[in-house]
N, C-alpha and C. Protein backbone atom coordinates (compact mmCIF):
# COMPACT_ATOMS: atom_id res chain seq x y z
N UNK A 1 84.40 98.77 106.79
CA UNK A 1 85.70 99.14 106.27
C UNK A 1 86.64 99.45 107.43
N UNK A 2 87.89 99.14 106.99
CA UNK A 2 89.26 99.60 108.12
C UNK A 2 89.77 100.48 107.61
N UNK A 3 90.24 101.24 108.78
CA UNK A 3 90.97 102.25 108.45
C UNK A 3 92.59 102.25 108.08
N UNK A 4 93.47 101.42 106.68
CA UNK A 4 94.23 101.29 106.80
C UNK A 4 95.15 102.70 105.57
N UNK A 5 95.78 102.56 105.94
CA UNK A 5 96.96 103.69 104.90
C UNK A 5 97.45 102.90 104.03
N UNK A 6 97.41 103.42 103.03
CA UNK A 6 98.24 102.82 101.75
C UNK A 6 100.23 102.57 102.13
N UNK A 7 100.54 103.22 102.94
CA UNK A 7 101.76 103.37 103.16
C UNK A 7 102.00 101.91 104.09
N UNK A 8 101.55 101.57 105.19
CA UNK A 8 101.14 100.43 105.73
C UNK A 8 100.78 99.46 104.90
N UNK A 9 100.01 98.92 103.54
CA UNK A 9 100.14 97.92 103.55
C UNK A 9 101.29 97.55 102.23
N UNK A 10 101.98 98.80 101.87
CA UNK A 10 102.80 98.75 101.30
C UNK A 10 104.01 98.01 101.95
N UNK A 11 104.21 98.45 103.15
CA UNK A 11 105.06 98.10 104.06
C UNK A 11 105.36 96.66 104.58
N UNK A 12 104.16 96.30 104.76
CA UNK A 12 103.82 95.06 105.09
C UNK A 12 103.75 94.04 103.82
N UNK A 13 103.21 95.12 102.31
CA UNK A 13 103.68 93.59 101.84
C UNK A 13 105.32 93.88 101.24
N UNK A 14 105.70 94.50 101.46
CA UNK A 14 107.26 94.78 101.06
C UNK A 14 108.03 93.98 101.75
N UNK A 15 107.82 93.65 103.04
CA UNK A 15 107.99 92.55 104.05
C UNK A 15 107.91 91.67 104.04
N UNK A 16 106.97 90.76 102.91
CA UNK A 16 106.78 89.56 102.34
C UNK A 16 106.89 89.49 101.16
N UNK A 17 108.19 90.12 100.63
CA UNK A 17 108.47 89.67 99.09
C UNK A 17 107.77 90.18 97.83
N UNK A 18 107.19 91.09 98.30
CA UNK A 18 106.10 92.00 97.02
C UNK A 18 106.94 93.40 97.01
N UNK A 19 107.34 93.85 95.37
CA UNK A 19 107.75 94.97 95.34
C UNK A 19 106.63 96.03 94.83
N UNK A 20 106.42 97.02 94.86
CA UNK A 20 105.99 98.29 94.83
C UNK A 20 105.39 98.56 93.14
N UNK A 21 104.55 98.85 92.10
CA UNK A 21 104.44 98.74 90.63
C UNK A 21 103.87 100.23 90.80
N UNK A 22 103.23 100.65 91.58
CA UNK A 22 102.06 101.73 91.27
C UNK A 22 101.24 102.38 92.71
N UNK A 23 101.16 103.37 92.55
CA UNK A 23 99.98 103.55 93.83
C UNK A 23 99.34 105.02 93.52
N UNK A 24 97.97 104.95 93.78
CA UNK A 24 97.44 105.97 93.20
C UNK A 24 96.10 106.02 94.16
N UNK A 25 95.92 107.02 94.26
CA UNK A 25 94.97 107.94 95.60
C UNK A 25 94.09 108.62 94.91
N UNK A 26 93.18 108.43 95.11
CA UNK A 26 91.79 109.06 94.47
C UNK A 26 90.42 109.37 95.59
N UNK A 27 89.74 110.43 95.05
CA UNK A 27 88.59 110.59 96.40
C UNK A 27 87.55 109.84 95.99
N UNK A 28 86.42 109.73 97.01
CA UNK A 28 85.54 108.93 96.89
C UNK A 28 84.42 109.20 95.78
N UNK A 29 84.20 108.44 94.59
CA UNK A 29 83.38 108.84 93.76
C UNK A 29 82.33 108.87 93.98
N UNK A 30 81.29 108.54 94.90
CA UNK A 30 80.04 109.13 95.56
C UNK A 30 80.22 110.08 95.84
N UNK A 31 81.14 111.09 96.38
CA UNK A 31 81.25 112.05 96.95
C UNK A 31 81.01 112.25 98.35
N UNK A 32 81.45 111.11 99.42
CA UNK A 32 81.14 110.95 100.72
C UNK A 32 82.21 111.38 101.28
N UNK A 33 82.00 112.52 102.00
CA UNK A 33 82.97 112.85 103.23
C UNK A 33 84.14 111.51 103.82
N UNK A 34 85.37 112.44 103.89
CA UNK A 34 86.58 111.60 104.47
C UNK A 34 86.53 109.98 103.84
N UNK A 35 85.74 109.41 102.77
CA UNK A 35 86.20 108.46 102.19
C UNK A 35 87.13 108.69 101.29
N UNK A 36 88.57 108.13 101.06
CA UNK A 36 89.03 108.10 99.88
C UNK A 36 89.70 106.43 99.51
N UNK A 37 90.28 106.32 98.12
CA UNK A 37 90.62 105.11 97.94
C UNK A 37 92.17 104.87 97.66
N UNK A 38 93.03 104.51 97.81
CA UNK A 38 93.84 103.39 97.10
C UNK A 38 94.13 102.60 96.33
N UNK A 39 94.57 102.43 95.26
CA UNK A 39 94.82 101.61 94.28
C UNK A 39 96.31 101.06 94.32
N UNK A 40 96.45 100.27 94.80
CA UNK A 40 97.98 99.44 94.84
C UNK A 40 98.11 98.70 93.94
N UNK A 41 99.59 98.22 93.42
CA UNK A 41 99.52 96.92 92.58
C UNK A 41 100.75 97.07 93.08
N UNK A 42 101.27 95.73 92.92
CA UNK A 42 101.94 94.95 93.85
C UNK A 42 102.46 93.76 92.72
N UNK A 43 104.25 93.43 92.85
CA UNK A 43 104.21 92.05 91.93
C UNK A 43 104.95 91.13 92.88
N UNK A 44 104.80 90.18 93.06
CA UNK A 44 106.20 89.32 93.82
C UNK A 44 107.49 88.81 92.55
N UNK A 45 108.09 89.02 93.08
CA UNK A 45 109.63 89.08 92.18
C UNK A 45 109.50 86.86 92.00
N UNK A 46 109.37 87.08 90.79
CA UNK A 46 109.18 84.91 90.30
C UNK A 46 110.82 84.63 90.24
N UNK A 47 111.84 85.49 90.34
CA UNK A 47 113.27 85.01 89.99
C UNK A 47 113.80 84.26 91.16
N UNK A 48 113.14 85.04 92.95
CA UNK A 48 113.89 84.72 93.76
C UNK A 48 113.99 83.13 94.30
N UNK A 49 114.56 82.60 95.14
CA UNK A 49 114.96 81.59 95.95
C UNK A 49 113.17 81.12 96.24
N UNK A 50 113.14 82.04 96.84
CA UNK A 50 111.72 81.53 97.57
C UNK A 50 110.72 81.84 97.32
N UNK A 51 111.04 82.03 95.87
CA UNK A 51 109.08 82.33 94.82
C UNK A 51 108.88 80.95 94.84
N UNK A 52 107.28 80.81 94.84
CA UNK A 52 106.49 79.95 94.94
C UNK A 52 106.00 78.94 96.26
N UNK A 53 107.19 79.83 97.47
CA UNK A 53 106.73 79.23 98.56
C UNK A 53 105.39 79.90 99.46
């Protein structure tokens, strides 16, 4: 696993045409130290110029 932030790949895909739906942070359900998760969803906008490229 990488160590990435939810805020980062928000960023990055905000940068490529994906807007923002949801994000939700939850701890690790094993119960393992300093794991936690992310749940993103993400839509790309189908109206623009350059959907489908």
């Amino acid at each position: 696993m990488y160590d990435v932030s939810a805020a980062e790949t928000i960023g990055l895909a905000e940068q490529n045409g994906l807007w923002l739906i949801h994000v939700d942070d939850a701890a690790d359900l094993q119960g393992r130290a300093g794991m936690s998760w992310s749940s993103i969803v993400m839509q790309k906008d189908c109206t623009s110029p350059a959907a489908g490229s």
